[in-house]
C-alpha atoms as a PDB file:
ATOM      1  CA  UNK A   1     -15.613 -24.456 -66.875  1.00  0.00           C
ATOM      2  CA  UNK A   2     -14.242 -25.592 -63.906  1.00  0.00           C
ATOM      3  CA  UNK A   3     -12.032 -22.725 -63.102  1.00  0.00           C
ATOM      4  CA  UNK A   4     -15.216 -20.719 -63.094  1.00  0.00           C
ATOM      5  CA  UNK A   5     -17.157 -23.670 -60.895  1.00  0.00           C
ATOM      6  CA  UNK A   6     -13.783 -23.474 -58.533  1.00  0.00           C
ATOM      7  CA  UNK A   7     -13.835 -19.886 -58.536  1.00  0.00           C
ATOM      8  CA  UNK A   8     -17.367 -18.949 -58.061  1.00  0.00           C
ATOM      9  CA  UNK A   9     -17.225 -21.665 -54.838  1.00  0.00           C
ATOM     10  CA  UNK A  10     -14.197 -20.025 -53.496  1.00  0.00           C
ATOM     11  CA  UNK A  11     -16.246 -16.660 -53.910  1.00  0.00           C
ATOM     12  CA  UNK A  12     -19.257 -18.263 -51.625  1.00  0.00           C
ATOM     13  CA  UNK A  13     -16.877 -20.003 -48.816  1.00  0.00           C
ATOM     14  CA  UNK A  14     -15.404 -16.609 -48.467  1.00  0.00           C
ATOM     15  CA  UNK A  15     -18.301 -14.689 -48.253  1.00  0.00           C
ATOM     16  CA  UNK A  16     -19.835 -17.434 -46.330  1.00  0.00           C
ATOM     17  CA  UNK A  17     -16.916 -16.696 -43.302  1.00  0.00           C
ATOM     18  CA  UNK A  18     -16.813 -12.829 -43.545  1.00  0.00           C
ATOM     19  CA  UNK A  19     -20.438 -12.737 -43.023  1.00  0.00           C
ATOM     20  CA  UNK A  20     -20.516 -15.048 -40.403  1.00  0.00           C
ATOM     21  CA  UNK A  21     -16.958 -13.308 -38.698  1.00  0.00           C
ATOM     22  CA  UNK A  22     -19.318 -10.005 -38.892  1.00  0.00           C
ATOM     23  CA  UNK A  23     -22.146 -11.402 -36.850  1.00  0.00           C
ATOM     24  CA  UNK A  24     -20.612 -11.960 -33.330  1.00  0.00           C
ATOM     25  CA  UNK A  25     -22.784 -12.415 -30.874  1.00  0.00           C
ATOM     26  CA  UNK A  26     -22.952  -9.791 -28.408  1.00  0.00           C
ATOM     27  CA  UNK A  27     -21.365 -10.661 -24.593  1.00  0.00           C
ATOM     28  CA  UNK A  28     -21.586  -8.299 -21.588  1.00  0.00           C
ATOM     29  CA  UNK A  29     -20.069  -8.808 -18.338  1.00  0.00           C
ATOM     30  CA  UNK A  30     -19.239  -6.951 -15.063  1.00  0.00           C
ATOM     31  CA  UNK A  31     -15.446  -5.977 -14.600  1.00  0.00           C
ATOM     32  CA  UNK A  32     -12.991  -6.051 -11.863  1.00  0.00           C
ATOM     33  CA  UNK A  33     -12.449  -3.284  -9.044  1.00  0.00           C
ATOM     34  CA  UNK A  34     -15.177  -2.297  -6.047  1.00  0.00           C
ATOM     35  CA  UNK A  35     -17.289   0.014  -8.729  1.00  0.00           C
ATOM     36  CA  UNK A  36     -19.382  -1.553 -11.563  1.00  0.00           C
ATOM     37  CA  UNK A  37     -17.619  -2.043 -15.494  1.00  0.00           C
ATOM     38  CA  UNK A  38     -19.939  -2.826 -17.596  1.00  0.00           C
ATOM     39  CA  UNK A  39     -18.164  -4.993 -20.317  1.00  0.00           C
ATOM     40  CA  UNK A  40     -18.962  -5.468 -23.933  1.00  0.00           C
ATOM     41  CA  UNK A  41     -17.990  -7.492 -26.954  1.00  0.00           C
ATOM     42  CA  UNK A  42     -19.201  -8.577 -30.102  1.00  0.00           C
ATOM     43  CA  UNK A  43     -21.461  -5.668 -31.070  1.00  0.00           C
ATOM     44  CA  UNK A  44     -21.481  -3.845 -33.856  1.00  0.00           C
ATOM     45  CA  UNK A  45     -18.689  -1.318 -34.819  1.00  0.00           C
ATOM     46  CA  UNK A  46     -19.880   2.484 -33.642  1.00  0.00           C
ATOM     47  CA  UNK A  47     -22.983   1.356 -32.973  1.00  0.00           C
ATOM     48  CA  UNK A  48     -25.160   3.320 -29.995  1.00  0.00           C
ATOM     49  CA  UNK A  49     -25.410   0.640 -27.121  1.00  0.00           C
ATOM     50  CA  UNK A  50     -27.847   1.061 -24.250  1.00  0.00           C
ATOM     51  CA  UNK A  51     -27.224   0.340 -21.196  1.00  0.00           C
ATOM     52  CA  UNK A  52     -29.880  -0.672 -18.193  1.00  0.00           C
ATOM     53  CA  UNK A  53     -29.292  -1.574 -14.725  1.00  0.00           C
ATOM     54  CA  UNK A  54     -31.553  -2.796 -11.833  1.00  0.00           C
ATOM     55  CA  UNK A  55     -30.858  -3.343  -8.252  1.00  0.00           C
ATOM     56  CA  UNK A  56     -32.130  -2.599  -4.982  1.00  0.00           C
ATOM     57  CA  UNK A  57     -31.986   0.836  -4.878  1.00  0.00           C
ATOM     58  CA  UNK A  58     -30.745   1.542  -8.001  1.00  0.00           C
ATOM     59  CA  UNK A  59     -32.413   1.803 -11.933  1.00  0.00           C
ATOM     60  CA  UNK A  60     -29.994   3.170 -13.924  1.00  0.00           C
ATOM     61  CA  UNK A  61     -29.563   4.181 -17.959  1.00  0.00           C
ATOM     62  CA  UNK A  62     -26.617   4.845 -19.884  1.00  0.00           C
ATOM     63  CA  UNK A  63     -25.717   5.145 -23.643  1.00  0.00           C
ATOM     64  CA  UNK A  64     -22.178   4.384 -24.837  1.00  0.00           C
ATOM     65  CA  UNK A  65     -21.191   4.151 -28.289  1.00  0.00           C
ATOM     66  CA  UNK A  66     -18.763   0.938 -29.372  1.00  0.00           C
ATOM     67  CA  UNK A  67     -15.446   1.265 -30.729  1.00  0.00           C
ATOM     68  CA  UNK A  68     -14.550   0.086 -34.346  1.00  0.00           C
ATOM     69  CA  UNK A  69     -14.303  -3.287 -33.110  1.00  0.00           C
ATOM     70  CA  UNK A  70     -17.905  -3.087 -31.448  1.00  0.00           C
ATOM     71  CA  UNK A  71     -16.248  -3.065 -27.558  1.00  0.00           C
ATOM     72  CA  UNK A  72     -16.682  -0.704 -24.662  1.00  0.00           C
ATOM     73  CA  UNK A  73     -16.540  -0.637 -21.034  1.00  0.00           C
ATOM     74  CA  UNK A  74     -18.765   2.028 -19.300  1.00  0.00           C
ATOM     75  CA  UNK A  75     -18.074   2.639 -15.506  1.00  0.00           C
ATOM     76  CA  UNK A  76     -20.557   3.715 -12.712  1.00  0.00           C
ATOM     77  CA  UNK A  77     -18.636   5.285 -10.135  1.00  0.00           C
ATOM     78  CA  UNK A  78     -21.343   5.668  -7.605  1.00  0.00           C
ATOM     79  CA  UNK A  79     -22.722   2.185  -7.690  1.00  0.00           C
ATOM     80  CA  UNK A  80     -21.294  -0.826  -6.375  1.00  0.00           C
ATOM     81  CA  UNK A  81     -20.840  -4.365  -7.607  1.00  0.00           C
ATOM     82  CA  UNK A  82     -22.809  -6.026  -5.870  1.00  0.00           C
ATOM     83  CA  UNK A  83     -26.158  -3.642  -5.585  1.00  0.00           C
ATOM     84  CA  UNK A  84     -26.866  -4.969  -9.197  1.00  0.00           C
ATOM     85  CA  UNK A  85     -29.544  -7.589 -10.089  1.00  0.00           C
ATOM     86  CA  UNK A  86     -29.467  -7.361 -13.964  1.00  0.00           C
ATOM     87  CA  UNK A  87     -27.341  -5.596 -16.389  1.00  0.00           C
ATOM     88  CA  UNK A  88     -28.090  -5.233 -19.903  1.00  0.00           C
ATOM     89  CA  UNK A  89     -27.502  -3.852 -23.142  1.00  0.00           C
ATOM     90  CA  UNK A  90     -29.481  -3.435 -26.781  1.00  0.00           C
ATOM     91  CA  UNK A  91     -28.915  -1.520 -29.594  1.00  0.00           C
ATOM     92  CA  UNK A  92     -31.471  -0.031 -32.301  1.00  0.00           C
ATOM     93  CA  UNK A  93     -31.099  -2.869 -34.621  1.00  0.00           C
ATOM     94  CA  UNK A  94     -32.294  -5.112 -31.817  1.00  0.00           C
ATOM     95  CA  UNK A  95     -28.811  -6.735 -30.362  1.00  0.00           C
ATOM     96  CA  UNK A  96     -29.420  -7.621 -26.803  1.00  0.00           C
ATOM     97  CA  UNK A  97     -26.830  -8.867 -23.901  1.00  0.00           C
ATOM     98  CA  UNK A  98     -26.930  -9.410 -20.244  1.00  0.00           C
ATOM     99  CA  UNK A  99     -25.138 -10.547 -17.321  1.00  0.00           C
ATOM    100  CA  UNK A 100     -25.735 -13.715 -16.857  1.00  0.00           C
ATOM    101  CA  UNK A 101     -27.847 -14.306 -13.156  1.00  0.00           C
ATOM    102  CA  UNK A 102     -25.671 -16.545 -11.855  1.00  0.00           C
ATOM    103  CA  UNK A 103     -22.594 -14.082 -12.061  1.00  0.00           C
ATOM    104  CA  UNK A 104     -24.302 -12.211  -9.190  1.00  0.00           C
ATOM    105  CA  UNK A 105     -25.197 -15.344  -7.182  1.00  0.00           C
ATOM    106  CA  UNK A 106     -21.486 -16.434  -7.549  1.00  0.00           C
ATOM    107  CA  UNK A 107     -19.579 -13.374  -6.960  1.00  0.00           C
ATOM    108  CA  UNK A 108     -22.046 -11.665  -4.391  1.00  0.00           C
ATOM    109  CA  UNK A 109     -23.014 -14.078  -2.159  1.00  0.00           C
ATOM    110  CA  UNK A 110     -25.587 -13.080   0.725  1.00  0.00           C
ATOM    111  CA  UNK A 111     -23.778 -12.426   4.124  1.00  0.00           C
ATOM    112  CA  UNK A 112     -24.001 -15.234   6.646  1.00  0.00           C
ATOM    113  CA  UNK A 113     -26.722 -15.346   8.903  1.00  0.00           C
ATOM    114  CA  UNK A 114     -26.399 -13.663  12.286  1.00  0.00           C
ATOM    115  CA  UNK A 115     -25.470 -16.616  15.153  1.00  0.00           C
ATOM    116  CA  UNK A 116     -28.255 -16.478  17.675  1.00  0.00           C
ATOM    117  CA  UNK A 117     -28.587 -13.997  20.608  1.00  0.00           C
ATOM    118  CA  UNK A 118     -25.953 -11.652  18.809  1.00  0.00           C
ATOM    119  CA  UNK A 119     -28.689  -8.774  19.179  1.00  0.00           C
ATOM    120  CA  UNK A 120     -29.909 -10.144  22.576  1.00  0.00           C
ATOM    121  CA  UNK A 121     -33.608  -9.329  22.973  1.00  0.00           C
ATOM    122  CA  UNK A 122     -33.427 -10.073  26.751  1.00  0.00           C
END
């Protein structure tokens, strides 16, 4: 009896972690280099992931599919870092990432004002 008690607890820890070791929650991020990476982890293996960005200028859709262990980068080549407000991603079974905001406000700060009478309107 208490092999089979032991036993059939071992059996629910274990299924317990693989489950939750399955379930990752998807990350995206922006990688390094003048053109935007887009990032991601944690999805599901060979799952279709769809891709969405919006900046000034630019609104931009992509489809990538993950690797076996749910990762990808995807790189637009004509769009720069910083002309991105929002990046995300979602898949068909509803799995949604995005950049967090303040990655943009940290890594793509405004220019400094111009110092007064640089354009001289005399």
């Amino acid at each position: 009896m208490r092999f089979a008690l032991a036993s059939s607890l071992a059996a629910l820890v274990w299924i317990a972690t693989t489950t939750a070791a399955g379930a990752a929650t998807p990350i995206l991020r922006v990688g390094t280099g003048p053109t935007l990476a887009v990032v991601g982890s944690g999805f599901a293996p060979k799952t279709v992931v769809r891709i969405h960005i919006v900046g000034t200028g630019v609104d931009r859709r992509a489809s990538i599919r993950a690797g076996a262990t749910g990762t990808f980068v995807f790189r637009f080549a004509e769009i720069g870092r910083c002309s991105v407000e929002a990046v995300t991603a979602t898949t068909a079974s509803g799995a949604r990432a995005r950049v967090p905001r303040p990655w943009f406000i940290r890594e793509c700060p405004p220019p400094p004002p111009l110092a007064p009478g640089v354009y001289g309107t005399d």
